[in-house]
Every structure is written in C-alpha cells, then in structure tokens.
N, C-alpha and C. Protein backbone atom coordinates (compact mmCIF):
# COMPACT_ATOMS: atom_id res chain seq x y z
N UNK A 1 77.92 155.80 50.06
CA UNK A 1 78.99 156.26 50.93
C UNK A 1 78.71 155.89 52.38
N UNK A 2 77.55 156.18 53.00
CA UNK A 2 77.03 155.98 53.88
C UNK A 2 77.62 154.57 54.42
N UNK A 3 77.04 153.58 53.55
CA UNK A 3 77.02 152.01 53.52
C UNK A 3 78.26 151.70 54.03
N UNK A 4 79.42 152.11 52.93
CA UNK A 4 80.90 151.54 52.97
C UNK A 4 81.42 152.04 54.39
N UNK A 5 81.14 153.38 55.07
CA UNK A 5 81.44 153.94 56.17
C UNK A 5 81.15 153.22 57.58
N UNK A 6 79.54 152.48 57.19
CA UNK A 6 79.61 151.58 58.34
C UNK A 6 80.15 150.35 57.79
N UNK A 7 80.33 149.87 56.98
CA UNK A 7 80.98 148.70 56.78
C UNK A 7 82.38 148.65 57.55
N UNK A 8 83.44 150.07 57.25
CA UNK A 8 84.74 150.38 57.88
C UNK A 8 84.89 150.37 59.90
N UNK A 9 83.74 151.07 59.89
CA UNK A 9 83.41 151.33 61.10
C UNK A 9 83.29 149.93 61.83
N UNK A 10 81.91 148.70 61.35
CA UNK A 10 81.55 147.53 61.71
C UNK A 10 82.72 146.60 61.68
N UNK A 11 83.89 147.30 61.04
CA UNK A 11 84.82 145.73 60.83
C UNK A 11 85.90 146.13 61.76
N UNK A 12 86.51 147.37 62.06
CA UNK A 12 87.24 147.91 62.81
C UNK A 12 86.84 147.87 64.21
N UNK A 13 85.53 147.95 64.94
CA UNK A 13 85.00 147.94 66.16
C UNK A 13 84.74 146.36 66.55
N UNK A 14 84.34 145.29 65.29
CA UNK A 14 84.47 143.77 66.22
C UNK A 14 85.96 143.11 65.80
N UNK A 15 86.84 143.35 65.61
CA UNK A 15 88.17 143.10 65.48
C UNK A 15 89.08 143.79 66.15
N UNK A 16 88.51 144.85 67.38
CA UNK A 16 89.30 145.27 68.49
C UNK A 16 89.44 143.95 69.65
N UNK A 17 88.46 143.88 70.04
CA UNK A 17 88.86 142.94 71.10
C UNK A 17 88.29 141.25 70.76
N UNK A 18 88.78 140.81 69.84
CA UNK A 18 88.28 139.86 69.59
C UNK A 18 89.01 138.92 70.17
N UNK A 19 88.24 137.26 70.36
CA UNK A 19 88.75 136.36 70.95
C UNK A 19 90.34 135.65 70.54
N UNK A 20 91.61 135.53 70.66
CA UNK A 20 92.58 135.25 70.35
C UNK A 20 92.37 133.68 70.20
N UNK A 21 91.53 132.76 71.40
CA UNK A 21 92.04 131.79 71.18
C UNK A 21 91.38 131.35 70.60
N UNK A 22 91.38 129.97 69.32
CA UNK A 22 90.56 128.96 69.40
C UNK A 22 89.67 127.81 69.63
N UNK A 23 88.34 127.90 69.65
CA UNK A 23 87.37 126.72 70.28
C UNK A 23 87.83 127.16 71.58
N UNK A 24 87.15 128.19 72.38
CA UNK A 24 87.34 128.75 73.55
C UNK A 24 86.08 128.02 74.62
N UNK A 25 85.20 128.07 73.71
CA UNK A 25 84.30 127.41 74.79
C UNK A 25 83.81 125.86 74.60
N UNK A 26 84.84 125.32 73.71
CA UNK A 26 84.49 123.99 73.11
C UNK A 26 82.89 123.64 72.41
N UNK A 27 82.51 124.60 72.09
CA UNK A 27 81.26 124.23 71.15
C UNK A 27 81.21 123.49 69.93
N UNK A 28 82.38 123.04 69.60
CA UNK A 28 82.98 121.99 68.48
C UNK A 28 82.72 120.65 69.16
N UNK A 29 82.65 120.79 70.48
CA UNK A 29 82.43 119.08 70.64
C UNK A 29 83.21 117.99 70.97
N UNK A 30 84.58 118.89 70.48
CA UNK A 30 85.83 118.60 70.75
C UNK A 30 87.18 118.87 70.73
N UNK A 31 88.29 118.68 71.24
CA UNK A 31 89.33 120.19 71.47
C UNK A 31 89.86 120.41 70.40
N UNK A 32 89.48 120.54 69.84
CA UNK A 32 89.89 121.25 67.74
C UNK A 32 90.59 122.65 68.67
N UNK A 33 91.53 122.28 67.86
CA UNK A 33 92.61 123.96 67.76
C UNK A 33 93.30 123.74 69.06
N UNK A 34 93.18 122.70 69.82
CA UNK A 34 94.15 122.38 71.41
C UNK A 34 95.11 121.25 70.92
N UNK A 35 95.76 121.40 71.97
CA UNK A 35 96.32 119.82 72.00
C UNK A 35 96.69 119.77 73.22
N UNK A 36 96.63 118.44 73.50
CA UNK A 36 96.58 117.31 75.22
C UNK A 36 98.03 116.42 75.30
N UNK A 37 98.47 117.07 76.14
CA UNK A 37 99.64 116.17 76.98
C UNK A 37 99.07 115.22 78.33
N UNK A 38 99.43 114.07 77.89
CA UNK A 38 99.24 113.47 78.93
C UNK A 38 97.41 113.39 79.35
N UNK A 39 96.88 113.07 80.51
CA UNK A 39 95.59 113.46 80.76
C UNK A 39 95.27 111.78 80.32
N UNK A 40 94.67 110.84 80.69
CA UNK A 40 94.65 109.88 80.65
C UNK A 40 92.81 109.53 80.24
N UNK A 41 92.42 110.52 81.08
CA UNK A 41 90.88 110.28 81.17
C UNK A 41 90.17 111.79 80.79
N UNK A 42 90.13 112.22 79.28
CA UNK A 42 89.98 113.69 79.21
C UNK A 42 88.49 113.22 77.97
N UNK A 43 87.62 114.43 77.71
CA UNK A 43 86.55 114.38 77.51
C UNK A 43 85.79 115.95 76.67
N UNK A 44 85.42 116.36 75.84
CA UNK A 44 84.28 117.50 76.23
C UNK A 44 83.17 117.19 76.18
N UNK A 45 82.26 117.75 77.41
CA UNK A 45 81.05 116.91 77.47
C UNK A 45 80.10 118.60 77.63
N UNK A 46 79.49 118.56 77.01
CA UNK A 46 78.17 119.65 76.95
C UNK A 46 79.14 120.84 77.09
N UNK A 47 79.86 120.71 76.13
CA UNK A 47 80.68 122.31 75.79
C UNK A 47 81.74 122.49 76.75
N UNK A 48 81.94 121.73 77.74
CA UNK A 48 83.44 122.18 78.27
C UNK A 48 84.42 121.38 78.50
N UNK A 49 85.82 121.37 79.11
CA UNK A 49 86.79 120.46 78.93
C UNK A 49 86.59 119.90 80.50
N UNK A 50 87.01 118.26 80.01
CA UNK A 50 86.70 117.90 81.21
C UNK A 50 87.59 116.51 81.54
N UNK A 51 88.44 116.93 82.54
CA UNK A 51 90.27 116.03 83.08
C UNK A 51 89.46 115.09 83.98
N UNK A 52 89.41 113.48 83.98
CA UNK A 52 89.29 113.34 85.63
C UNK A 52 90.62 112.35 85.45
N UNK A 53 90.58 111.78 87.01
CA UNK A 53 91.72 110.66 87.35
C UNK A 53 92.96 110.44 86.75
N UNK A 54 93.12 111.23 86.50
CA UNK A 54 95.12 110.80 86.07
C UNK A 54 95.47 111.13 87.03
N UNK A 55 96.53 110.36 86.90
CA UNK A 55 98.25 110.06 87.71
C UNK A 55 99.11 111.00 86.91
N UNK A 56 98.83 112.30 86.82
CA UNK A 56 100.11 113.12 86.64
C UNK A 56 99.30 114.50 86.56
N UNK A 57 99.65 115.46 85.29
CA UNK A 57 99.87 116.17 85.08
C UNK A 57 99.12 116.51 83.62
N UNK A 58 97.38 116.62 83.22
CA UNK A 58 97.15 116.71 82.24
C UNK A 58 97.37 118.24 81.67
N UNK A 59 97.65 118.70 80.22
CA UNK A 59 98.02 119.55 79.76
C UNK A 59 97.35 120.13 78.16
N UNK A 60 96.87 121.16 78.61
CA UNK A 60 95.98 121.61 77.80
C UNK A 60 96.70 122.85 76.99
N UNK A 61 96.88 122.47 75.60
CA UNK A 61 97.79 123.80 75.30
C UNK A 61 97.22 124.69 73.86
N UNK A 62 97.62 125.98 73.51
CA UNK A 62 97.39 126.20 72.37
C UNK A 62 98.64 127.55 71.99
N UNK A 63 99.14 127.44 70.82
CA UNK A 63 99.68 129.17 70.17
C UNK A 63 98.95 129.54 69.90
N UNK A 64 99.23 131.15 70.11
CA UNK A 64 98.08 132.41 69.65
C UNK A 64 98.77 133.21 69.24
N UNK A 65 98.68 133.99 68.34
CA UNK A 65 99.50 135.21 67.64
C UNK A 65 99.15 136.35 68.78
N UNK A 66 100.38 136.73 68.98
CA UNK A 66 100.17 137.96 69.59
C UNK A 66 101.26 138.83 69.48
N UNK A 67 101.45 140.44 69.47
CA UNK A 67 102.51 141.34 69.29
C UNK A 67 103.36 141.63 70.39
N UNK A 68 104.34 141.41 69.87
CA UNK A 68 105.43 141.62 71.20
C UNK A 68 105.20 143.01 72.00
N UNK A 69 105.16 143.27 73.29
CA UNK A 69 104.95 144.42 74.15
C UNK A 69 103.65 144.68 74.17
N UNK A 70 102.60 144.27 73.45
CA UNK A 70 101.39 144.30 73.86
C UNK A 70 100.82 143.87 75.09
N UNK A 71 99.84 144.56 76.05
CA UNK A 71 99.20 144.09 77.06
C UNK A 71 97.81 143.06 76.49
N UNK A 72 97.84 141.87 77.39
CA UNK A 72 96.80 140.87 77.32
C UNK A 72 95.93 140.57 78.45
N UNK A 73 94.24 139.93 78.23
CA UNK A 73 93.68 139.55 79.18
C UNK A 73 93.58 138.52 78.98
N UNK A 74 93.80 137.42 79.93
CA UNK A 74 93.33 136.45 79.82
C UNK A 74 91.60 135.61 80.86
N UNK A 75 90.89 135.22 80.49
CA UNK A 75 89.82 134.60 81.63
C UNK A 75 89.42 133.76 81.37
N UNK A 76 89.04 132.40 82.12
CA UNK A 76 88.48 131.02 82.27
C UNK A 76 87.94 130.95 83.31
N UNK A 77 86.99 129.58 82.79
CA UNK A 77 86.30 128.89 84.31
C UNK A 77 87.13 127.92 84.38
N UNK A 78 86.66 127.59 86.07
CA UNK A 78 87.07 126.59 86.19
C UNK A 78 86.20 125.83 87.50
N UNK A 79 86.30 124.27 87.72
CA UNK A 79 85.28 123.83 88.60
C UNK A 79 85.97 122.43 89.04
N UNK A 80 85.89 121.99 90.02
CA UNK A 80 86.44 120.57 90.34
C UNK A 80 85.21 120.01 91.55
N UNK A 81 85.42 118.66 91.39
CA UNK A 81 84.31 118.01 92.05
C UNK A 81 84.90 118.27 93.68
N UNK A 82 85.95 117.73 93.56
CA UNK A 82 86.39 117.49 95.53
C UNK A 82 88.01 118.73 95.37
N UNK A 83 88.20 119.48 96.40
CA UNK A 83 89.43 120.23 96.40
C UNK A 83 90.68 119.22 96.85
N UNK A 84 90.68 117.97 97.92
CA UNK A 84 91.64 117.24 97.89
C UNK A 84 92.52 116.47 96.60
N UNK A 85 93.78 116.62 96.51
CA UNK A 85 93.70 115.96 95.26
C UNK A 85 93.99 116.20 94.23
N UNK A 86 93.48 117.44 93.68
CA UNK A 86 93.28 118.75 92.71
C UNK A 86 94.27 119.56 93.02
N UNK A 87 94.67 119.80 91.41
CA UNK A 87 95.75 121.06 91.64
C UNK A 87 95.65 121.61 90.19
N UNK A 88 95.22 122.72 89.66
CA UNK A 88 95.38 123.56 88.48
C UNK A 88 95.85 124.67 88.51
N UNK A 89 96.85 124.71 87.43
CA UNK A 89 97.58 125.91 86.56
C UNK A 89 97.04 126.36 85.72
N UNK A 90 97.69 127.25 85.20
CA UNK A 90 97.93 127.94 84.03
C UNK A 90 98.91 128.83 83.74
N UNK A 91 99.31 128.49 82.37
CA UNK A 91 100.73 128.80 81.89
C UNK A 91 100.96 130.11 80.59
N UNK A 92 101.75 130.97 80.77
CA UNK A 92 101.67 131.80 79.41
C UNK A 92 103.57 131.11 78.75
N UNK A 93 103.67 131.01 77.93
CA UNK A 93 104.78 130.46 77.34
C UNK A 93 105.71 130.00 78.57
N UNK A 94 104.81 128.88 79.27
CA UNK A 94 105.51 128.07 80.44
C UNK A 94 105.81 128.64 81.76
N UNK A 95 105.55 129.73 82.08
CA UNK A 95 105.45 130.01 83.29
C UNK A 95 104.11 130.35 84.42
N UNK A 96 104.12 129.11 84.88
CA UNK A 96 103.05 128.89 85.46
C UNK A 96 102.50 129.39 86.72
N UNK A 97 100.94 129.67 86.52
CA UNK A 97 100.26 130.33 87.48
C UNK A 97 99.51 129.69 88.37
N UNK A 98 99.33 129.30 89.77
CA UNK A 98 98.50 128.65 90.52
C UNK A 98 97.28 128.60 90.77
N UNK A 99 96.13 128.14 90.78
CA UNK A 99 94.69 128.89 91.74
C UNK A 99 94.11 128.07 92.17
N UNK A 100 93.07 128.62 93.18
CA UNK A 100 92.99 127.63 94.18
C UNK A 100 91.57 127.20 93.53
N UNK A 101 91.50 125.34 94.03
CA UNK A 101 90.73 124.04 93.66
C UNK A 101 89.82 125.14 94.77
N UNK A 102 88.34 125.30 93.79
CA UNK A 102 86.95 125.33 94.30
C UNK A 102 86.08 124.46 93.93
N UNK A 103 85.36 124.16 94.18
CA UNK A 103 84.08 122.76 94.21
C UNK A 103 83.12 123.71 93.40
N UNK A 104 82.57 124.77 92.75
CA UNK A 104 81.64 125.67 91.97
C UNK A 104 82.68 126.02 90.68
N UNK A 105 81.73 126.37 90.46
CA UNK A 105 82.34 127.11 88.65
C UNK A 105 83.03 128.68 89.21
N UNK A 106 83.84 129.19 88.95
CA UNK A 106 84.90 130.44 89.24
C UNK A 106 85.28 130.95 88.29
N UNK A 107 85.16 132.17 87.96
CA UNK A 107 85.34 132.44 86.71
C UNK A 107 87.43 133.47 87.09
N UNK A 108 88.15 132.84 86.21
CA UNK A 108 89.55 132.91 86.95
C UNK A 108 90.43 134.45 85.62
N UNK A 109 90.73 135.30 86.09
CA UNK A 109 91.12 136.30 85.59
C UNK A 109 92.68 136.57 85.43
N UNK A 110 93.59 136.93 84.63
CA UNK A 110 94.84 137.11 84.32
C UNK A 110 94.96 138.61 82.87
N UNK A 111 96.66 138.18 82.93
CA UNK A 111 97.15 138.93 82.04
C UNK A 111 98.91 139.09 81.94
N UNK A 112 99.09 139.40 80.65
CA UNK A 112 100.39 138.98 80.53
C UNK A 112 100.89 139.69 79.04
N UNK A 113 102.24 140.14 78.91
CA UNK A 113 102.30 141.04 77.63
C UNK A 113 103.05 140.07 76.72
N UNK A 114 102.56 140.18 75.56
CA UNK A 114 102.94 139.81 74.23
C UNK A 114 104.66 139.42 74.08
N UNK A 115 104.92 138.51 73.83
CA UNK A 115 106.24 138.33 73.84
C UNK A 115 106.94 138.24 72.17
N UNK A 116 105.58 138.31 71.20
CA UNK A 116 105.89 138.60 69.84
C UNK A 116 105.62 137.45 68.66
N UNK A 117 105.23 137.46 68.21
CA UNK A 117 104.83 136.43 67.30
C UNK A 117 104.07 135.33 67.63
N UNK A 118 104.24 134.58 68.37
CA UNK A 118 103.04 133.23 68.70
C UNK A 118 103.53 133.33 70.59
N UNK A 119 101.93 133.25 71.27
CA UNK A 119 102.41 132.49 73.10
C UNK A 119 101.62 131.66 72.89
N UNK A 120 102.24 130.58 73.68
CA UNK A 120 101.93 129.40 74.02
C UNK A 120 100.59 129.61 75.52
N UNK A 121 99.53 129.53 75.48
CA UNK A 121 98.75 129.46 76.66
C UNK A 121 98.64 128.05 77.08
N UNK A 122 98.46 127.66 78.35
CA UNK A 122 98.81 125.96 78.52
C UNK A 122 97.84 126.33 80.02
N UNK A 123 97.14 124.64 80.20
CA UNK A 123 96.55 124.77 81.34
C UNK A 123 96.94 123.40 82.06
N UNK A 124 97.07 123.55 83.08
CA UNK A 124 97.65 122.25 83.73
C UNK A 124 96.76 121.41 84.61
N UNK A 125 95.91 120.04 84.67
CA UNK A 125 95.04 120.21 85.71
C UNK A 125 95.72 118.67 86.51
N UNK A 126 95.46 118.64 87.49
CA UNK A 126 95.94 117.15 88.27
C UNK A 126 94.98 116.87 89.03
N UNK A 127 94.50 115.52 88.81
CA UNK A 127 93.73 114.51 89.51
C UNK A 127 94.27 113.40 90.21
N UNK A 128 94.12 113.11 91.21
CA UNK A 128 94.46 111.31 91.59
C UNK A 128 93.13 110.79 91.42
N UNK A 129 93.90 109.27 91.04
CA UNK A 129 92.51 109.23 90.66
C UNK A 129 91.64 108.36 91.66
N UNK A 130 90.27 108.68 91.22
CA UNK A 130 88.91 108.27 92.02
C UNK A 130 88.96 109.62 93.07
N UNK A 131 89.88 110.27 92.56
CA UNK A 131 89.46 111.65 93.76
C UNK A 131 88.23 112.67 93.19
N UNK A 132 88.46 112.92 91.86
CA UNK A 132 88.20 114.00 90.95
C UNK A 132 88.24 114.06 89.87
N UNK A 133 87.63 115.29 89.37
CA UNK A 133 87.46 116.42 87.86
C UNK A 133 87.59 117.77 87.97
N UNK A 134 88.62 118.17 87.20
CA UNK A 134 88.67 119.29 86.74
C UNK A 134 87.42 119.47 85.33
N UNK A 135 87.14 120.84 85.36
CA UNK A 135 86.24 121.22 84.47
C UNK A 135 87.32 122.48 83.73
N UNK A 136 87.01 122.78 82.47
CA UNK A 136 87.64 123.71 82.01
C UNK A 136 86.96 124.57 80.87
N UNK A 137 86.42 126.04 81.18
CA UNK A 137 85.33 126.44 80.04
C UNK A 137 85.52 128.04 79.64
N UNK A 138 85.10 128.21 78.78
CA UNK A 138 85.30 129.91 77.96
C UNK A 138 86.68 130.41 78.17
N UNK A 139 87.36 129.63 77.92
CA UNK A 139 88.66 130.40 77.75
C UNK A 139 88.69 131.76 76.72
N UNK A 140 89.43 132.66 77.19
CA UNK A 140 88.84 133.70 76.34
C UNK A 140 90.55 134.49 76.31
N UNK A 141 91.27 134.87 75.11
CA UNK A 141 92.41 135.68 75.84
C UNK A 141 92.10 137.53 74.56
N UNK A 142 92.31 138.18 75.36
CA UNK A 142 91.73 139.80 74.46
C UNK A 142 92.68 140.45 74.65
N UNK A 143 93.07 142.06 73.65
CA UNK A 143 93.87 142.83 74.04
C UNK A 143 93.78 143.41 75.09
N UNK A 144 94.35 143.81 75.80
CA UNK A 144 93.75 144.53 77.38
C UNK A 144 92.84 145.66 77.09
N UNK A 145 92.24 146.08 78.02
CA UNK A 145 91.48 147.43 77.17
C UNK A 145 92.17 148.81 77.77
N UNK A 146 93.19 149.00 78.37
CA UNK A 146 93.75 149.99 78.87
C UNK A 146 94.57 150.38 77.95
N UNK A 147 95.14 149.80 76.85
CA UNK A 147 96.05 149.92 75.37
C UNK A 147 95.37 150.06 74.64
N UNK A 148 95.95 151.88 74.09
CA UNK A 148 94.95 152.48 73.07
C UNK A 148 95.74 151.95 71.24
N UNK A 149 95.16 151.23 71.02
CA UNK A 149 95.55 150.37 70.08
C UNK A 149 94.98 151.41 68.38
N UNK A 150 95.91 151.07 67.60
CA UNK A 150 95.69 152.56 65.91
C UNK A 150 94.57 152.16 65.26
N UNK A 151 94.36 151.14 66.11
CA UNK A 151 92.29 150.47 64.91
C UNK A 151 91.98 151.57 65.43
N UNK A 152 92.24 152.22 67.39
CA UNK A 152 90.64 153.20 67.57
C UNK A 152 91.48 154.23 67.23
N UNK A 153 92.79 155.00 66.91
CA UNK A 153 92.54 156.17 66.03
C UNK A 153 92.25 156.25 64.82
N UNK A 154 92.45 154.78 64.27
CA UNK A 154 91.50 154.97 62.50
C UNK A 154 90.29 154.94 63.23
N UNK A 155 89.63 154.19 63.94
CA UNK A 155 88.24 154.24 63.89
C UNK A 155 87.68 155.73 64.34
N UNK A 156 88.64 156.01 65.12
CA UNK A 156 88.50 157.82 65.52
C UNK A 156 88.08 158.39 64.51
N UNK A 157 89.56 158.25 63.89
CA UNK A 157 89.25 159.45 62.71
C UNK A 157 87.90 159.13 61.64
N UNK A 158 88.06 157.75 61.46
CA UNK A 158 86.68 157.94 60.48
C UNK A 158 85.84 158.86 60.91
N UNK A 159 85.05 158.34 62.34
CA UNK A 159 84.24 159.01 62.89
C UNK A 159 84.11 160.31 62.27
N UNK A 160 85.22 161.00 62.77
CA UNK A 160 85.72 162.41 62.75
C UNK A 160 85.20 163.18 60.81
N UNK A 161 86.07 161.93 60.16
CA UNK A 161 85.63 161.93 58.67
C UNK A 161 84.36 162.18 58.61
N UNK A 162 83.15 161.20 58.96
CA UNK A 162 82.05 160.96 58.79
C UNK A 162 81.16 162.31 58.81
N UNK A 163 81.43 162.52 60.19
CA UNK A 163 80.93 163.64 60.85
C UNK A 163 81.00 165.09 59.87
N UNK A 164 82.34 165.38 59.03
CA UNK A 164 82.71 166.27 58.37
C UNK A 164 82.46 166.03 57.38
N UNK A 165 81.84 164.99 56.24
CA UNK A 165 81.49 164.70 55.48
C UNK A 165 79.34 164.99 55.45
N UNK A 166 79.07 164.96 56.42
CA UNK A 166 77.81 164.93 56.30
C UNK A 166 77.16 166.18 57.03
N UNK A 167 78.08 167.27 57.45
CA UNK A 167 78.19 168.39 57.84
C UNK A 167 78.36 169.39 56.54
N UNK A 168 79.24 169.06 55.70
CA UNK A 168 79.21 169.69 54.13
C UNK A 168 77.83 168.90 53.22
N UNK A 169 77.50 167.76 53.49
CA UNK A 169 76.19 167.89 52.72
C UNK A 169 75.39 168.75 53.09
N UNK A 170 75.05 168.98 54.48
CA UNK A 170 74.18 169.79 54.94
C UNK A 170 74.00 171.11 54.28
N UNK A 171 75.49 171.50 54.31
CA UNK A 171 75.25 173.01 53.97
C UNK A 171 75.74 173.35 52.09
N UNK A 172 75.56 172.32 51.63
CA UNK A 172 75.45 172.71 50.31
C UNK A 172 74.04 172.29 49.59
C-alpha cells in the first residue's frame, strides 16, 4: 500500500509543472519538435539554437497543448554577439513580444493564458548579415504557479488519505 501511495503521489507532483515544450534546450543536437521559417544561416551548436546573417526574419516555432483560460510561464535565454543589427521577438499564437539585443546570455521571462487546445510559441530573431548571432537556449513554457490546479487537490487529498490510513494502523 505504502508503495502504490508513493507511486500516486511521485507521478502527480512531477507532472504539475512539467516542461510543455519540446527539445527545450536542444540536447538532441538538433531542432527536433521545431520548425524554421526562413533563417538562412541557422545551426545547434553545443546545445543551443543558433541564427546568424540573414536578410530577414528567422522563425523559430512550435504547438503546445495547452487549456483554454489557463495561466502560463514562459522563460528563455537569449545572447547576441553585437546589439546593432539585432532584433528578437517572441510570439504566443502571433502576437509578438520585443526585448532588448544584449551582448551576454539573459535569461528572458513571460506569460500568457491558454487559448485552448494547441498555442503556437514562435521566436523571431534578425540579423544583417556579417553583423551577428542570435543565440537561443532552455526554452521552458510551465503552468504558472499561482493556479491552484485539481492534480494538487488530488495530491492533497491523498496526502490527507495517507495520513488517515496510517493513523488507524497505529491504533489497531
């Protein structure tokens, strides 16, 4: 009994906030589970995504299941060689967010609610070229943690179960 209780417990507590997207930090080697618009000169090199020199508008996209009215987090790095030049977005089902070209790694924070069945997350990066690289790494998107979501009142109540279950062994 014991066993199966943490088994319920162990599967309910790492499937709260688990990672939504796929190949988030590119440890595949390569953008498995993305797909690339445009981007002329794109790469993953030692685990992260990496845009240089195009003439436009490279585009980094993926669907993710998510529940409509749900709150989301989203967070990435991001890094570019020179700030002239450089311009990166990011998009939740196309409406795009700005931030500003730093020369270091930045770790870049968001959020956005569930619009129901699949969002589109999209990242936009622009180079001219011989100017620059965008870098792009740990993309990560989670339920927010301020939304008390019914895994933690089942996981509550087990608890609660548990507790009352091994309180009557005691006393018999």
């Amino acid at each position: 009994m014991k066993k199966l209780l943490c088994l319920i417990v162990c599967f309910f507590t790492a499937s709260v906030n688990a990672n939504l997207v796929t190949n988030g930090d590119f440890s595949t080697g390569d953008i498995s589970g993305w797909s690339l618009s445009g981007g002329e000169f794109s790469e993953v090199e030692t685990g992260f995504f990496r845009e240089f020199d195009n003439s436009g508008w490279a585009i980094l996209h993926q669907d993710i299941i998510t529940a409509s009215g749900q709150s989301y987090d989203i967070s990435f790095d991001t890094y570019a060689d020179v700030i002239t030049g450089n311009e990166f977005a990011w998009a939740i089902d196309g409406v795009l967010h700005y931030i500003d070209t730093t020369t270091s790694w930045v770790t870049n924070l968001g959020s956005f609610i569930g619009a129901g069945g699949t969002t589109n997350i999209a990242f936009y990066m622009a180079t001219d070229p011989g100017t620059g690289t965008w870098r792009l790494d740990n993309i990560s998107v989670t339920t927010a943690a301020s939304v008390t979501e019914p895994r933690t009142f089942v996981l509550l109540g087990l608890g609660l179960a548990g507790l009352g279950f091994s309180r009557r062994q005691k006393s018999t």
